[in-house]
N, C-alpha and C. Protein backbone atom coordinates (compact mmCIF):
# COMPACT_ATOMS: atom_id res chain seq x y z
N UNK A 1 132.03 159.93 1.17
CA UNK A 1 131.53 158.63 0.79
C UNK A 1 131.53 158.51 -0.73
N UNK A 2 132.19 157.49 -1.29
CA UNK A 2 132.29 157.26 -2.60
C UNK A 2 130.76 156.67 -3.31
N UNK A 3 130.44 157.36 -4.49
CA UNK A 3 129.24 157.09 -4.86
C UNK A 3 129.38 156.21 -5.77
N UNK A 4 127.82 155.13 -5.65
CA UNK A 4 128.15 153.72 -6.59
C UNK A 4 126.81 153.71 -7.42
N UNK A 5 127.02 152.93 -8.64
CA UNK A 5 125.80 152.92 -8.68
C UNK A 5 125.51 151.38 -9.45
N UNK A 6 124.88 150.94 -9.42
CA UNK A 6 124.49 149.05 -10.04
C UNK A 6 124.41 149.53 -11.25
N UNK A 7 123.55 150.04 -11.88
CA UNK A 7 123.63 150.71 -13.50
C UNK A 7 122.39 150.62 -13.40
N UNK A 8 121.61 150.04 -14.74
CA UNK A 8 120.24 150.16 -15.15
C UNK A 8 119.01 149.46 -14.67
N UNK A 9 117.94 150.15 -13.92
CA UNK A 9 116.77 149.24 -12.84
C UNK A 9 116.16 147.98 -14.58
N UNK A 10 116.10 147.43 -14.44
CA UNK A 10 115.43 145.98 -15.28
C UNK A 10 113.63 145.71 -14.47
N UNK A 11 113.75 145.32 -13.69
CA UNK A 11 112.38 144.91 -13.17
C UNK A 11 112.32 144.92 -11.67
N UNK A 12 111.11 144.34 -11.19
CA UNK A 12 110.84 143.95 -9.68
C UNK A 12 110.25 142.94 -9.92
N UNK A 13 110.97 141.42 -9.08
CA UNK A 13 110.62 140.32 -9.11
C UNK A 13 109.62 139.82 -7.90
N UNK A 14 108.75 139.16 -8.38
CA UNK A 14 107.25 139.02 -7.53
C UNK A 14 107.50 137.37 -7.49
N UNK A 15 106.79 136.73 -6.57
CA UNK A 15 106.73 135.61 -6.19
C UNK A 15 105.38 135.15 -6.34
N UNK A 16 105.12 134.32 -7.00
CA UNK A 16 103.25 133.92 -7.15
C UNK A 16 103.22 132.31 -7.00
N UNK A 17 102.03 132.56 -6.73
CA UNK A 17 102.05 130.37 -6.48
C UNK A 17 101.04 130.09 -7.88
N UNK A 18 100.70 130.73 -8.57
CA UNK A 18 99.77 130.42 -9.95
C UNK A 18 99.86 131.52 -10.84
N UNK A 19 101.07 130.93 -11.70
CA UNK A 19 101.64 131.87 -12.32
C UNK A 19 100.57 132.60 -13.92
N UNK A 20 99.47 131.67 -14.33
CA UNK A 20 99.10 132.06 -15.03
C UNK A 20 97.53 133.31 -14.42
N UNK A 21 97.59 132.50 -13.47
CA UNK A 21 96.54 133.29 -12.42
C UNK A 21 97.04 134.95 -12.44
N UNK A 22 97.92 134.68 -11.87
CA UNK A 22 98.79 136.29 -11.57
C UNK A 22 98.39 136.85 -12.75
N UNK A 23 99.05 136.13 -13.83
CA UNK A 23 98.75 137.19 -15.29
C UNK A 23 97.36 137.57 -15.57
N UNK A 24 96.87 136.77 -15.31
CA UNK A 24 95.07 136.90 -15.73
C UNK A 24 94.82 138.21 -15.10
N UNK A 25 95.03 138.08 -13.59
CA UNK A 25 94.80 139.12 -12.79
C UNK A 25 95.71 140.72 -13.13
N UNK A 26 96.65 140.38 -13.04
CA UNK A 26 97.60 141.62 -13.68
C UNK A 26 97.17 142.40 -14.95
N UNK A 27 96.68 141.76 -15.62
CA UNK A 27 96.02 141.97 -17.12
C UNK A 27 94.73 142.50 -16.14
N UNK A 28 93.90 141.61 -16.58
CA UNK A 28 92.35 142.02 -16.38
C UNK A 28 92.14 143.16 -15.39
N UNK A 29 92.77 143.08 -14.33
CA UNK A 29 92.35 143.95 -13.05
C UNK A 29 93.34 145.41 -12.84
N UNK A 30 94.36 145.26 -13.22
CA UNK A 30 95.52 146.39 -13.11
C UNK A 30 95.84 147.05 -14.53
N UNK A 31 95.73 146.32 -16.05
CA UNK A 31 96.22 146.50 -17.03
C UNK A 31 97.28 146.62 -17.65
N UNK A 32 97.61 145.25 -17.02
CA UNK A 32 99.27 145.03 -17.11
C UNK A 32 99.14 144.62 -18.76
N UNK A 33 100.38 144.73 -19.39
CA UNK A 33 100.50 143.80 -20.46
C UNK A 33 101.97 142.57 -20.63
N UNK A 34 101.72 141.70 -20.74
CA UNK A 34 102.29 140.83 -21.32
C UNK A 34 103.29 140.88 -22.16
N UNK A 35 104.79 140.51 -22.13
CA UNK A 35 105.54 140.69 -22.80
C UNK A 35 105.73 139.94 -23.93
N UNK A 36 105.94 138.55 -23.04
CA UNK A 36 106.08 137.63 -24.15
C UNK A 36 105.72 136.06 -23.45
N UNK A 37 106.14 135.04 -24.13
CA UNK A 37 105.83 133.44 -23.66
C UNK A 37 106.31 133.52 -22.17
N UNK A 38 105.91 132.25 -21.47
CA UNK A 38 106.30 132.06 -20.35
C UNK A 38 107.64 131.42 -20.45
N UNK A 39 108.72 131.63 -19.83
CA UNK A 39 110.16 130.80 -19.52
C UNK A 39 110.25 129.90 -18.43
N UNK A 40 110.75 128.83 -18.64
CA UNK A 40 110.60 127.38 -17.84
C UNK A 40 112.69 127.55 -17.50
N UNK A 41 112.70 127.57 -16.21
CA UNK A 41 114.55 127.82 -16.25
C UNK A 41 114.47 126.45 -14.70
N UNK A 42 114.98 125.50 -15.57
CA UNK A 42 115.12 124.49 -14.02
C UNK A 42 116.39 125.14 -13.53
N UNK A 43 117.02 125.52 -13.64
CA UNK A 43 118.54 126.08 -13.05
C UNK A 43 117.80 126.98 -12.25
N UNK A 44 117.01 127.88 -12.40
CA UNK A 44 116.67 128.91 -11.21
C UNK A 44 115.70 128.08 -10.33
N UNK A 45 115.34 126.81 -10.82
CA UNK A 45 113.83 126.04 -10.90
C UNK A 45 112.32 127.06 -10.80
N UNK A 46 112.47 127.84 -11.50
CA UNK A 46 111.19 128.70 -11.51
C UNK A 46 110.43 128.61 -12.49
N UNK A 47 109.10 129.30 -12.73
CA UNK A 47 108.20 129.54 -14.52
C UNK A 47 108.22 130.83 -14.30
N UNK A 48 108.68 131.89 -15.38
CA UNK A 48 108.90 133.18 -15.72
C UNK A 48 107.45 133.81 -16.59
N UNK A 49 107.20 134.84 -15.80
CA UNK A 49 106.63 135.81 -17.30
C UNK A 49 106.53 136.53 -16.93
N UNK A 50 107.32 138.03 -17.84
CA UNK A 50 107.23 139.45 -17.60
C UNK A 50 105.86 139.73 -18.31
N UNK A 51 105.46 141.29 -17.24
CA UNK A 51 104.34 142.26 -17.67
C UNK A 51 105.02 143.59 -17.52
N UNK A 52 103.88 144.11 -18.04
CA UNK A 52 104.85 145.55 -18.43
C UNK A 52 103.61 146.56 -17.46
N UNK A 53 103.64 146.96 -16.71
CA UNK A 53 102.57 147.62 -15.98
C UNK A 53 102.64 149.32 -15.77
N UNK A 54 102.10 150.10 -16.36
CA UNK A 54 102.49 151.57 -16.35
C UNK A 54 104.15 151.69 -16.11
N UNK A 55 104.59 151.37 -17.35
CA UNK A 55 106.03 151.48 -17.85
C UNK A 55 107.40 150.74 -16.83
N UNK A 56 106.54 150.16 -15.67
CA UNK A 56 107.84 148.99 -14.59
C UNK A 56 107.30 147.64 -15.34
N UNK A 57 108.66 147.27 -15.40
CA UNK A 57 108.76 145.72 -15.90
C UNK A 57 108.49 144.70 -14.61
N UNK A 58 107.78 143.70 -14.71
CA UNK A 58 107.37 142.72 -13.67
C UNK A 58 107.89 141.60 -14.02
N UNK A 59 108.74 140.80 -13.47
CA UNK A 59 108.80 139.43 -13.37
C UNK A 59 107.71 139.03 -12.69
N UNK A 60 107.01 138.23 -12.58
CA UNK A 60 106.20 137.11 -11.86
C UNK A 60 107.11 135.39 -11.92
N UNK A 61 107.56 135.14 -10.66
CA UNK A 61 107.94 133.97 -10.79
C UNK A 61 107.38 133.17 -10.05
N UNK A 62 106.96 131.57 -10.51
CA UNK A 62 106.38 130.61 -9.97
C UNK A 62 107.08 129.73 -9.82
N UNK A 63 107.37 129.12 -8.29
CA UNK A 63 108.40 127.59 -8.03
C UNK A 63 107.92 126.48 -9.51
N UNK A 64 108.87 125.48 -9.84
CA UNK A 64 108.34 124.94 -10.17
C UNK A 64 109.13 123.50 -10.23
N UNK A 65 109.50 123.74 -8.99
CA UNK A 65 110.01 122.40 -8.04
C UNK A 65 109.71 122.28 -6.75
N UNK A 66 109.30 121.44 -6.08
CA UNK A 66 109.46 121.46 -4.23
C UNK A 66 110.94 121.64 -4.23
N UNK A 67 111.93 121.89 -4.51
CA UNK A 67 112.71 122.87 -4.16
C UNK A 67 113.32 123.73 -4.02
N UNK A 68 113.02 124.59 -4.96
CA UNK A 68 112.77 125.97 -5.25
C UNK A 68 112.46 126.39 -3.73
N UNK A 69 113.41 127.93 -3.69
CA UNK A 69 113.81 128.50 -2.51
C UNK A 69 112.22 129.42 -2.49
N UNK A 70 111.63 129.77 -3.70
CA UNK A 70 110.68 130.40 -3.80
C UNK A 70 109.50 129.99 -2.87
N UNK A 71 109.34 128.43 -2.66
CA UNK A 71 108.28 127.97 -1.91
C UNK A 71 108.15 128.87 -0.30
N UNK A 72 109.28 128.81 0.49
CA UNK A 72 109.48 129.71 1.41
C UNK A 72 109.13 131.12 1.44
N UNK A 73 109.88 131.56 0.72
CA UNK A 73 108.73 133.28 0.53
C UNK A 73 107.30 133.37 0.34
N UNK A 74 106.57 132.27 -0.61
CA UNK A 74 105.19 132.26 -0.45
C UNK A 74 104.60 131.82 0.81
N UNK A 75 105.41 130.72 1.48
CA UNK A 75 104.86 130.32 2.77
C UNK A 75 104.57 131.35 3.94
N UNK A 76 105.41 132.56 3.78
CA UNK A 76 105.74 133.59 4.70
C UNK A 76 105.09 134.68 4.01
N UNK A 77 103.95 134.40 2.66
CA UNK A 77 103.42 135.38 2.57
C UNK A 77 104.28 136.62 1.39
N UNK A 78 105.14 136.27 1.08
CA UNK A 78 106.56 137.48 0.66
C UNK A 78 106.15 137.52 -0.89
N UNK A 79 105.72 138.31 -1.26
CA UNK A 79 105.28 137.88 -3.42
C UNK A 79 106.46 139.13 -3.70
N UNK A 80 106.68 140.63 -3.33
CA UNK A 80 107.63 141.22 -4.25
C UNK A 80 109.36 141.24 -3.27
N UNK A 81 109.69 140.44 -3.85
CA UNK A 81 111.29 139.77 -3.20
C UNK A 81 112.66 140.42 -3.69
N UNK A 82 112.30 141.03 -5.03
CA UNK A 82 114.11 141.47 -5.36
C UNK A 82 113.62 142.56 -6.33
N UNK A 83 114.59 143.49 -6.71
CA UNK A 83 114.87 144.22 -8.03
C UNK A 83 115.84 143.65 -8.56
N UNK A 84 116.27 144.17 -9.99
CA UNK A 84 117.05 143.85 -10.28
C UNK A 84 117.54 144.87 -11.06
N UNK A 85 118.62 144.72 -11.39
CA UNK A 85 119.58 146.00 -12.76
C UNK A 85 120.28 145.23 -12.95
N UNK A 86 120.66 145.95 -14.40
CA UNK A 86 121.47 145.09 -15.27
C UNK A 86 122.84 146.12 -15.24
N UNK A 87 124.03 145.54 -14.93
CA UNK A 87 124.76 145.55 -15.00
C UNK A 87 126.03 145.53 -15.83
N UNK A 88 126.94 146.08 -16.34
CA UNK A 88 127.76 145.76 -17.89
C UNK A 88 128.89 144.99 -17.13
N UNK A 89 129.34 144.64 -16.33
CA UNK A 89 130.63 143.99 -15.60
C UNK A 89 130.20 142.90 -14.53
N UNK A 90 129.07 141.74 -14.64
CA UNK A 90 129.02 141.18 -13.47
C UNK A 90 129.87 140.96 -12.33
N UNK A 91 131.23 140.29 -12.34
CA UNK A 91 131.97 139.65 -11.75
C UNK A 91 132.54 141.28 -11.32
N UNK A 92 133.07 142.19 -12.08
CA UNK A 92 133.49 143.05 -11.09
C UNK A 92 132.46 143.57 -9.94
N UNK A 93 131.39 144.09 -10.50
CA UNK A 93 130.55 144.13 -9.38
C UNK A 93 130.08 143.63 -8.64
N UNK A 94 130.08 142.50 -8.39
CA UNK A 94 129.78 141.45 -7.60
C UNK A 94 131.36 141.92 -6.63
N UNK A 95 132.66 141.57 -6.93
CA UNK A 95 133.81 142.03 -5.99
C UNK A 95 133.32 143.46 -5.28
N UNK A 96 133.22 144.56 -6.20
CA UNK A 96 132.90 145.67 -5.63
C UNK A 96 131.65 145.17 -4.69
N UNK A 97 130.88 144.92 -4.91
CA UNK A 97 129.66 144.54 -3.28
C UNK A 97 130.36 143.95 -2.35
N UNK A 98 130.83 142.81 -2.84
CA UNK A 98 131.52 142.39 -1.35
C UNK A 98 132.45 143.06 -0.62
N UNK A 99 133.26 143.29 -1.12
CA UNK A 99 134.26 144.32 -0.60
C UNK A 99 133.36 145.54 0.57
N UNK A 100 132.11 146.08 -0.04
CA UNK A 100 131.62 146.89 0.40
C UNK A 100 130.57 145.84 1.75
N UNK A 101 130.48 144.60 1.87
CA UNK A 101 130.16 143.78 2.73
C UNK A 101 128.60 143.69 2.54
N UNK A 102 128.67 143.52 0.67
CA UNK A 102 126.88 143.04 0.53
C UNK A 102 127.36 141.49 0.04
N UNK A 103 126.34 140.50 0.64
CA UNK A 103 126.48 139.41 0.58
C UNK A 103 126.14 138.40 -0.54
N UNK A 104 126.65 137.75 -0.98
CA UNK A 104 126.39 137.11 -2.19
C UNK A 104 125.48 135.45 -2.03
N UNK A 105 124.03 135.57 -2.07
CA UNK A 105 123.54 134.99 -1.96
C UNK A 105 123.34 133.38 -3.00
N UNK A 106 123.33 134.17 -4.19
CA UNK A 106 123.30 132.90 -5.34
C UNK A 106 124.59 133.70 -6.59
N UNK A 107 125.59 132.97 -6.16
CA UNK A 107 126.42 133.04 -7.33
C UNK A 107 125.93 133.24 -8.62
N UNK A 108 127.02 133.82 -9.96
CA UNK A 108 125.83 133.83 -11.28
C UNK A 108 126.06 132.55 -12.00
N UNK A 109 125.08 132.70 -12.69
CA UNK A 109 124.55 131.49 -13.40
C UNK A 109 123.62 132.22 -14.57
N UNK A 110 123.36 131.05 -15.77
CA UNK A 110 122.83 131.22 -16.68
C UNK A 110 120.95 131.30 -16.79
N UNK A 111 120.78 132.50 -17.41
CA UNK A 111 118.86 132.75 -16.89
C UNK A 111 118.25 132.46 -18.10
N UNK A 112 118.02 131.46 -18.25
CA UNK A 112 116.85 131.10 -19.33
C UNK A 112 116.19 132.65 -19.97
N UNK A 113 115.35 133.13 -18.80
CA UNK A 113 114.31 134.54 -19.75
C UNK A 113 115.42 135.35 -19.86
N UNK A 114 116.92 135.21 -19.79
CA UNK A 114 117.49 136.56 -20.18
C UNK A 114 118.68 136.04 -21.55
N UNK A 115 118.15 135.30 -22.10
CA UNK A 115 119.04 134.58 -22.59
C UNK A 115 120.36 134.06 -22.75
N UNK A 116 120.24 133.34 -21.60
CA UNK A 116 121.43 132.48 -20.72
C UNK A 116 122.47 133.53 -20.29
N UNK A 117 122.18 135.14 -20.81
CA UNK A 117 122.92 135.98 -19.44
C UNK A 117 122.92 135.35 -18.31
N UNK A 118 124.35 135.44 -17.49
CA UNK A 118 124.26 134.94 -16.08
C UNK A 118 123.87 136.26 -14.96
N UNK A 119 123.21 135.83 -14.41
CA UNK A 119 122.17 136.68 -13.00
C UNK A 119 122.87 135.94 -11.85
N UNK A 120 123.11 136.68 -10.87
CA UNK A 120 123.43 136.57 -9.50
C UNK A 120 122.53 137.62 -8.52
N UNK A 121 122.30 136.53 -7.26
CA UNK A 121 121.15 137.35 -6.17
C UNK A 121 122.44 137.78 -4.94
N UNK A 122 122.09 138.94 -4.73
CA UNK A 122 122.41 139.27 -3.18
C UNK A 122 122.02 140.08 -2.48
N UNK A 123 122.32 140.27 -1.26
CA UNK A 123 121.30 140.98 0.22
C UNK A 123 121.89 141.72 0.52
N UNK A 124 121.35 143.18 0.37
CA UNK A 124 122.19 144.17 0.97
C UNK A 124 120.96 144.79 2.06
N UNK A 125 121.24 144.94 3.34
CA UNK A 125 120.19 145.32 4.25
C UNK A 125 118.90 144.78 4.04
N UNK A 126 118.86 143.89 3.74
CA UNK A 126 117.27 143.33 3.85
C UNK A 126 116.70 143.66 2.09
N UNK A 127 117.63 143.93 1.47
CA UNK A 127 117.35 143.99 -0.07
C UNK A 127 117.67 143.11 -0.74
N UNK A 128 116.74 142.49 -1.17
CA UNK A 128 117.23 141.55 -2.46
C UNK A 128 117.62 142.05 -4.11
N UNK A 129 118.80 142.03 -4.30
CA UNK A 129 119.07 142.97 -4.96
C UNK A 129 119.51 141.57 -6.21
N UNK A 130 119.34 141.20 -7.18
CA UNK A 130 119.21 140.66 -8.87
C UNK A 130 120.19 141.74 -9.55
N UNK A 131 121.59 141.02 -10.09
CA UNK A 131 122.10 141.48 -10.97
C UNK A 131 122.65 141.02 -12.26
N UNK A 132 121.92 141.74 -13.11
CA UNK A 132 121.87 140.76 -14.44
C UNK A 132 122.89 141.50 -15.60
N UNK A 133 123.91 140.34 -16.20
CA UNK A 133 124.72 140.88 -16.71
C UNK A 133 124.13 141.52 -18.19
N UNK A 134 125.03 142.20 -18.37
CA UNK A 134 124.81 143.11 -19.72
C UNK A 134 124.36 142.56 -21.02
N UNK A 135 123.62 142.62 -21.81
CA UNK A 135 123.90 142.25 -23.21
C UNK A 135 125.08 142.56 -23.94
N UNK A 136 126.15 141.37 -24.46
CA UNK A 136 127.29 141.54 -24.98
C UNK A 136 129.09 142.50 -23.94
N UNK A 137 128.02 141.78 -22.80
CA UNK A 137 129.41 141.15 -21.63
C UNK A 137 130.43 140.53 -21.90
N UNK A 138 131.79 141.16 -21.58
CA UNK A 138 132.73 140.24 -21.91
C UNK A 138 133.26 139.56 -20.58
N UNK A 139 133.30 138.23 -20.38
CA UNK A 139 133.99 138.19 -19.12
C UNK A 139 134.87 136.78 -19.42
């Protein structure tokens, strides 16, 4: 079996319905810290803010449209939904998954909190797997 690997773990993305709530709580109760401002990305339609919690990076993301796919995972209860790694070759790896028959859920596109790096989601066995292209990607 040929060994693969996505490259570098980035975070674990959480799903919250009160995004400043989460932080309060993450902070005050766990001792998370705060990275930086919150990110507003209508293209993902979400509100962003990383914490940094005994050295794992946290996304916390909050819908911030009724249509945001996010509303559904909170309805069902679902708050930690994807990892992610960053990747130096999006588009090839993205071929290499499929090929290997992981499914490409959200094409890439440009991420506001990563600065307009394009991120693509896909499902491999019930994994939500976030792959975020490299800083100083050529494609």
């Amino acid at each position: 079996m040929r060994e693969a690997c996505l490259g570098r773990f980035d975070h674990v993305g959480v799903a919250v319905a009160d995004l400043e709530l989460a932080v309060e709580t993450y902070v005050r109760s766990l001792g998370a810290v705060a990275e930086a401002e919150t990110f507003e990305d209508p293209m993902q339609q979400v509100r962003i803010r990383f914490l940094n919690l005994g050295g794992m990076r946290i996304e916390l993301l909050q819908p911030d449209t009724e249509r945001s796919p996010l509303h559904n995972l909170l309805k069902r209860g679902i708050g930690i939904y994807h990892v992610c790694h960053e990747v130096d070759d999006l588009d090839a790896e993205l071929e290499r998954l499929k090929a290997e028959g992981v499914k490409v859920v959200s094409p890439p596109k440009p991420a506001v909190a990563f600065g307009n790096r394009r991120v693509a989601f896909t499902m491999c066995q019930g994994l939500m797997v976030e792959l975020l292209e490299a800083e100083g990607s050529t494609r």
